[in-house]
PDB file of N, CA and C in Angstrom:
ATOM      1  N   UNK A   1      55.212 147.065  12.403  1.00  0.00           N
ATOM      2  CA  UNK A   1      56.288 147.268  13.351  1.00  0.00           C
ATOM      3  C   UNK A   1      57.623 147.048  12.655  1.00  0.00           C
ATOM      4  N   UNK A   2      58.857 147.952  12.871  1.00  0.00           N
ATOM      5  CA  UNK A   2      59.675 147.801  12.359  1.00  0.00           C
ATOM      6  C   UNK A   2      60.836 146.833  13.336  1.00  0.00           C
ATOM      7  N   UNK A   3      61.627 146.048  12.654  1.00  0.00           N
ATOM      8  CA  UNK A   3      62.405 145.284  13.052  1.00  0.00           C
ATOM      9  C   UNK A   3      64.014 146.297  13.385  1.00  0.00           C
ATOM     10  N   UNK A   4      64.005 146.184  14.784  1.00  0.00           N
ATOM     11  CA  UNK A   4      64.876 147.469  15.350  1.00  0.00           C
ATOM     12  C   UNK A   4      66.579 146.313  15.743  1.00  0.00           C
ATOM     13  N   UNK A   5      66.856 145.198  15.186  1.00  0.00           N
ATOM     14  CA  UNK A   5      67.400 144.563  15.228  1.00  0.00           C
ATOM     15  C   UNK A   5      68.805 144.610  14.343  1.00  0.00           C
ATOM     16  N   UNK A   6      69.876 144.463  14.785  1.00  0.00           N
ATOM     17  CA  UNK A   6      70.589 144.844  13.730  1.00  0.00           C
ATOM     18  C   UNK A   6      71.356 143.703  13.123  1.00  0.00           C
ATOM     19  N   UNK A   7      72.097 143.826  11.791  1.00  0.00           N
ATOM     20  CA  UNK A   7      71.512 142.532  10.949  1.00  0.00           C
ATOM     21  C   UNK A   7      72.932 142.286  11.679  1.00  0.00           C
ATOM     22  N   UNK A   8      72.874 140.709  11.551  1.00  0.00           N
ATOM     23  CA  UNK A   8      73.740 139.770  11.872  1.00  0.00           C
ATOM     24  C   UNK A   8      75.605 140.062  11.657  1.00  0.00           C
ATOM     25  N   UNK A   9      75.641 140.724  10.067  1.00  0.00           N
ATOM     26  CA  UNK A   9      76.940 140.786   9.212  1.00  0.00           C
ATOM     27  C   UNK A   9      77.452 142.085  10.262  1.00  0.00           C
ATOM     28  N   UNK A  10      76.672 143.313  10.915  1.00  0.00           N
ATOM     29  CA  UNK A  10      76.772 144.483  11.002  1.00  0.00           C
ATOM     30  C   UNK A  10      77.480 143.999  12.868  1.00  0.00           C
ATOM     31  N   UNK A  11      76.749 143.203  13.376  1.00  0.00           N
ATOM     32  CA  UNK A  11      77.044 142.638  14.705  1.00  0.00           C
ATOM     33  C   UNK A  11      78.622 142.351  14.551  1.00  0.00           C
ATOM     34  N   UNK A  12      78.697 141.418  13.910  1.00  0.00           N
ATOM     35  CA  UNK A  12      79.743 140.529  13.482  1.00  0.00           C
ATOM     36  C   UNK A  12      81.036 141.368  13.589  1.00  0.00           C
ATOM     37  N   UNK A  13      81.197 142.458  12.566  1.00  0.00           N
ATOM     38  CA  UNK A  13      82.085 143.482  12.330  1.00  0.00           C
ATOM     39  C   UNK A  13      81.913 144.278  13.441  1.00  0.00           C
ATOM     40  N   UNK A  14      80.987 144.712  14.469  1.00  0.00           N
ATOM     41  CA  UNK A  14      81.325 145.532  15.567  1.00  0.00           C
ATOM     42  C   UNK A  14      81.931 144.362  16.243  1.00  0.00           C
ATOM     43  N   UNK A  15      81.761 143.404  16.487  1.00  0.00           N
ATOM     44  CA  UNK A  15      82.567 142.312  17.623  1.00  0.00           C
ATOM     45  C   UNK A  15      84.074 142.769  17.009  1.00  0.00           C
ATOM     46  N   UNK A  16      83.679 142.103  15.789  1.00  0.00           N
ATOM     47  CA  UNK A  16      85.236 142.276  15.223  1.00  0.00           C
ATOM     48  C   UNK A  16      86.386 143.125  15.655  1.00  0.00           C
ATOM     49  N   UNK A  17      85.816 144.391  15.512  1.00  0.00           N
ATOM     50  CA  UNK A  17      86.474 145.904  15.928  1.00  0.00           C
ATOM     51  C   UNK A  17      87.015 145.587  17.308  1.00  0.00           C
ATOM     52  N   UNK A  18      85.935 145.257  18.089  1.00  0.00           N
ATOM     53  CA  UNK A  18      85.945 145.654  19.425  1.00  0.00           C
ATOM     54  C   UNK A  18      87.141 144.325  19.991  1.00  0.00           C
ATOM     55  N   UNK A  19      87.232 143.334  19.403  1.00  0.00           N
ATOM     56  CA  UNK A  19      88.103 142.317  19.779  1.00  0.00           C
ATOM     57  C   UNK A  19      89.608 143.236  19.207  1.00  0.00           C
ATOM     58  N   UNK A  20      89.507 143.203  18.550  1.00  0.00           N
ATOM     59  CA  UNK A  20      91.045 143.903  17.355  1.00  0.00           C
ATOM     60  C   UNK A  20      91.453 144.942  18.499  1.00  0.00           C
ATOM     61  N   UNK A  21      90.544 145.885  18.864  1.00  0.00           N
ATOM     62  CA  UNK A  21      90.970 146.724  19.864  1.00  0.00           C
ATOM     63  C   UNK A  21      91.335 146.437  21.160  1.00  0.00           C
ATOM     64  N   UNK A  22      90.812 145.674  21.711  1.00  0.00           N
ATOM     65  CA  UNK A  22      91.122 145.106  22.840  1.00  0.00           C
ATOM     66  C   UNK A  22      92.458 143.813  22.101  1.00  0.00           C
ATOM     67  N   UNK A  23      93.060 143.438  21.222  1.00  0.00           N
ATOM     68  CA  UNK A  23      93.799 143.024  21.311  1.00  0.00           C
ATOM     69  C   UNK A  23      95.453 143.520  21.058  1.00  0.00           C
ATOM     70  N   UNK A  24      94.509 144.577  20.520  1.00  0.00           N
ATOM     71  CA  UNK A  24      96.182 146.030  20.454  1.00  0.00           C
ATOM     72  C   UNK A  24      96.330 146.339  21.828  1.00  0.00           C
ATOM     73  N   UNK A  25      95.138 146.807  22.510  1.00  0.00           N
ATOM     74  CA  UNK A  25      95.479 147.239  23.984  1.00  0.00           C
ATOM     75  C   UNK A  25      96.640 146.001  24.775  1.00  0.00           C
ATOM     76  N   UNK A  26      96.082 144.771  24.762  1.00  0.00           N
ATOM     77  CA  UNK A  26      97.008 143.674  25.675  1.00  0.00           C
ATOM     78  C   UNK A  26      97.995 143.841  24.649  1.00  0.00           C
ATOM     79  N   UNK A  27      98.497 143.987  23.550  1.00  0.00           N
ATOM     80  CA  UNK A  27      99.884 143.764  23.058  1.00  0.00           C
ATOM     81  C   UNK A  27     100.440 144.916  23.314  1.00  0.00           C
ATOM     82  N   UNK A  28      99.863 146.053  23.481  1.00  0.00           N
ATOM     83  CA  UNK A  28     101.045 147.057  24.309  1.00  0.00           C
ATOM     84  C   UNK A  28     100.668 147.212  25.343  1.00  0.00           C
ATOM     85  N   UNK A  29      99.991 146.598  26.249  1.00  0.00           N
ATOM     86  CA  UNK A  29     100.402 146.450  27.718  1.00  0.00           C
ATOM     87  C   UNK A  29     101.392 145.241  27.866  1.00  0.00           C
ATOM     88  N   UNK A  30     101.230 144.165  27.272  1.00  0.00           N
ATOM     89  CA  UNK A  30     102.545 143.272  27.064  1.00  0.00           C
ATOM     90  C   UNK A  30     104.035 143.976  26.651  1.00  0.00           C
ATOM     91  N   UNK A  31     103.793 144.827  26.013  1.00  0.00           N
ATOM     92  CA  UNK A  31     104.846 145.664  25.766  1.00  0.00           C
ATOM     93  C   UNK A  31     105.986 146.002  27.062  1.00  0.00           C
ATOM     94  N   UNK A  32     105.053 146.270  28.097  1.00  0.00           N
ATOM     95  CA  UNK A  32     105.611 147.073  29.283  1.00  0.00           C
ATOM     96  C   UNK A  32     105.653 145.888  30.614  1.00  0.00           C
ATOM     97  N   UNK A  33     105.691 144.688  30.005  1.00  0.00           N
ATOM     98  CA  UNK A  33     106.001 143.782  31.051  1.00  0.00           C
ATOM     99  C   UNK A  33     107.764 143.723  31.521  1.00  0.00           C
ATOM    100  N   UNK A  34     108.229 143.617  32.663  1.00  0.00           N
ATOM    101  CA  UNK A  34     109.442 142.947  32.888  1.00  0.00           C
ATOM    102  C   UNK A  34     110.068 141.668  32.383  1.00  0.00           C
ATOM    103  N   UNK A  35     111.028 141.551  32.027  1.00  0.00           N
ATOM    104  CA  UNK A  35     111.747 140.308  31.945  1.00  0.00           C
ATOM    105  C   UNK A  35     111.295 139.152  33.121  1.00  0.00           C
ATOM    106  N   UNK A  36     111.373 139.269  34.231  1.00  0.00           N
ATOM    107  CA  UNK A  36     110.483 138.886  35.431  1.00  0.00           C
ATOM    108  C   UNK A  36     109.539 138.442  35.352  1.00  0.00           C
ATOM    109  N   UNK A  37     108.590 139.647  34.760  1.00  0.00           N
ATOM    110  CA  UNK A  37     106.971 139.650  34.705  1.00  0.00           C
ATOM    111  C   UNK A  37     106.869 138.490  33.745  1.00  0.00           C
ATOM    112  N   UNK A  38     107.458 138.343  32.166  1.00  0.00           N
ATOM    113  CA  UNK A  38     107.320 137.371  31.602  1.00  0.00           C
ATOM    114  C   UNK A  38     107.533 136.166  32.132  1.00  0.00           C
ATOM    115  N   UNK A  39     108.530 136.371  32.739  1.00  0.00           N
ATOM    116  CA  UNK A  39     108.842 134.972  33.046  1.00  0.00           C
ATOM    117  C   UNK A  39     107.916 134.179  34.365  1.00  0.00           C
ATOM    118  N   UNK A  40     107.139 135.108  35.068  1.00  0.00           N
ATOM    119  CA  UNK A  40     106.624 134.572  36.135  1.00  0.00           C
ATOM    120  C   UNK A  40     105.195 134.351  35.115  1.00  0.00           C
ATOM    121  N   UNK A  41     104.604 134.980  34.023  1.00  0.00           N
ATOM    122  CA  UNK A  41     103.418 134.868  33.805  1.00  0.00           C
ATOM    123  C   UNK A  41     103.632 133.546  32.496  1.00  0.00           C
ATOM    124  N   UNK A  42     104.784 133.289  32.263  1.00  0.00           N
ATOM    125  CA  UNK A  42     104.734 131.770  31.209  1.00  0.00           C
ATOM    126  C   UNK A  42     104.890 130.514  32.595  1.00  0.00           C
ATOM    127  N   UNK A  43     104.949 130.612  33.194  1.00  0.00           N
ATOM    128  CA  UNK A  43     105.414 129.672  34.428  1.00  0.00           C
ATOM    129  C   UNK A  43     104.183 129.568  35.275  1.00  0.00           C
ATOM    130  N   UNK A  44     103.113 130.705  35.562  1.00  0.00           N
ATOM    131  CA  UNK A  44     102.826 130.342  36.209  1.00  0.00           C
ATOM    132  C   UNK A  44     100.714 130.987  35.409  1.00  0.00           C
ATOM    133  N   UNK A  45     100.983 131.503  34.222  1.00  0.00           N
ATOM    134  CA  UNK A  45      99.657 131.747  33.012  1.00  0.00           C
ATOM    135  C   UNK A  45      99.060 132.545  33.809  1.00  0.00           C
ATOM    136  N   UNK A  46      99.846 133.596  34.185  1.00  0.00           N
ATOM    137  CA  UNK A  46      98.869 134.777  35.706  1.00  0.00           C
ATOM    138  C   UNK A  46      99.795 136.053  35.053  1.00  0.00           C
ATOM    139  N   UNK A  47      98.901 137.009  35.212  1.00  0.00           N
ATOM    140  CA  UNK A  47      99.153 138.317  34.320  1.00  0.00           C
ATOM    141  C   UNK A  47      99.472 139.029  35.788  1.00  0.00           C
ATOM    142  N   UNK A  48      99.929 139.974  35.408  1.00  0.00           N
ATOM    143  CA  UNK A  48     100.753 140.791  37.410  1.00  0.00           C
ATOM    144  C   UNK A  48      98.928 141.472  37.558  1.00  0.00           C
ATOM    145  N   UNK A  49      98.985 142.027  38.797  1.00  0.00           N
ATOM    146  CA  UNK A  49      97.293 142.683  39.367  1.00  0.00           C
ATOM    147  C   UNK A  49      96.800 143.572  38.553  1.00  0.00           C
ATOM    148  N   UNK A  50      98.246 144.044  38.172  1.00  0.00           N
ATOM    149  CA  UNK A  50      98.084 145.965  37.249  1.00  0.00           C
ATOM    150  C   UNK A  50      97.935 145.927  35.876  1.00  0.00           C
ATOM    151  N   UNK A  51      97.856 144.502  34.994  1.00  0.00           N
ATOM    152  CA  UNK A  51      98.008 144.467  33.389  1.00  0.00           C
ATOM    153  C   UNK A  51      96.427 144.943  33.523  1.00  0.00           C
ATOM    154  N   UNK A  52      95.156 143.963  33.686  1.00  0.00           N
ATOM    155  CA  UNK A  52      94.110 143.778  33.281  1.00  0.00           C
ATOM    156  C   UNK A  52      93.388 145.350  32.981  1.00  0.00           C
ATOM    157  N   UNK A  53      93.740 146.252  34.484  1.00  0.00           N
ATOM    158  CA  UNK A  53      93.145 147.747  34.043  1.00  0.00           C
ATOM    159  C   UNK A  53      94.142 148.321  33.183  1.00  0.00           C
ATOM    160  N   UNK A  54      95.191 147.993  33.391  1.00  0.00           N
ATOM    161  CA  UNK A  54      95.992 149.086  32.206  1.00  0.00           C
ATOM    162  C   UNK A  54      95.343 148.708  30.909  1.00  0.00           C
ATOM    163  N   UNK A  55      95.222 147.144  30.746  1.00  0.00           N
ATOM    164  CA  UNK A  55      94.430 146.802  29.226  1.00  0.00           C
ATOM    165  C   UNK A  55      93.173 147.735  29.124  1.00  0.00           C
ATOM    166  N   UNK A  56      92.395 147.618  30.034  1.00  0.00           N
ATOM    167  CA  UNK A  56      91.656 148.216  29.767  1.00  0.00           C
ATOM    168  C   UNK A  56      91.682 150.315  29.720  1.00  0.00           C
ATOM    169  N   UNK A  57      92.329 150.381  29.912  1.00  0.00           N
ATOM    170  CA  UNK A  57      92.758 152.277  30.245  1.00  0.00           C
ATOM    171  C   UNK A  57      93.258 152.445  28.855  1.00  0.00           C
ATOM    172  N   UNK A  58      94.393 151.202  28.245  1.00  0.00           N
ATOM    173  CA  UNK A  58      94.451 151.327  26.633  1.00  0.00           C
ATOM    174  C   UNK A  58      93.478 151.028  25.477  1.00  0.00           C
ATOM    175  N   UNK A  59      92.592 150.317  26.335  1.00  0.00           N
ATOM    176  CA  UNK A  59      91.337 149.773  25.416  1.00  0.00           C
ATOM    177  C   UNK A  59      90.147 151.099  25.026  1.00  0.00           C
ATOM    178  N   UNK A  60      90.189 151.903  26.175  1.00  0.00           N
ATOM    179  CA  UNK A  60      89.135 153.158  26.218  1.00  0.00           C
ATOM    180  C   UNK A  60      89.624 154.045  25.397  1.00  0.00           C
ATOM    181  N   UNK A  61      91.262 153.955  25.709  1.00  0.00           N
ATOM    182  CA  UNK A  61      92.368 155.596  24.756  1.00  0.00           C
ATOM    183  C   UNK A  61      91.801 155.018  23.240  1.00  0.00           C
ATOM    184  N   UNK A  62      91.912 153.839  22.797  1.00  0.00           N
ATOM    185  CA  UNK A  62      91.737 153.444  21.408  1.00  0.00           C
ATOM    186  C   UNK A  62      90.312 153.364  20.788  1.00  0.00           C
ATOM    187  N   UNK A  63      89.500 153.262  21.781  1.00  0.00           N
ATOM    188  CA  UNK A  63      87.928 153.130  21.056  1.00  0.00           C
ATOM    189  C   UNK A  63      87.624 154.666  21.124  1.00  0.00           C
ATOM    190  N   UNK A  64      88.146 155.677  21.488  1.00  0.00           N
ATOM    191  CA  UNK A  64      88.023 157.310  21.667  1.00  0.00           C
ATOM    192  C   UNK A  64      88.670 157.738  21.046  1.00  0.00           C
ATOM    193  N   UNK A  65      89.748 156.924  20.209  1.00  0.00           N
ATOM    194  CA  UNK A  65      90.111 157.700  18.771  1.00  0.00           C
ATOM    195  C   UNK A  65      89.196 157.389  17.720  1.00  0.00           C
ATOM    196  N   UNK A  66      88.576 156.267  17.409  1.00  0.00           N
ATOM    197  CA  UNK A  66      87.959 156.138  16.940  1.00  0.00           C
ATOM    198  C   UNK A  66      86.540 156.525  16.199  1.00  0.00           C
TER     199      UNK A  66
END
């Protein structure tokens, strides 16, 4: 039986990717925050309703260039 497992180093580097990408996505959805928006989300560590899918709507555009 073959071992259909994939090796540890190969895991590692897809996490990798997939974090890196998802962390470009939140830095340009941070991009498009208000002066406001910052200031209510250092005060109060709460992102507005609309960041989390936009992160993610930039997270999909970037793993599909890929």
């Amino acid at each position: 039986m073959t071992n259909r497992r994939t090796p540890p180093d190969i895991r590692r580097e897809r996490l990798s990717d997939k974090m890196t990408d998802y962390s470009i996505a939140v830095d340009d959805s941070a991009q498009t925050l208000s002066p406001d928006a910052r200031r209510h989300l250092r005060i109060s560590a709460r992102v507005p309703d609309w960041f989390r899918a936009d992160v993610e709507r930039r997270y999909q555009e970037i793993r599909k260039r890929r």
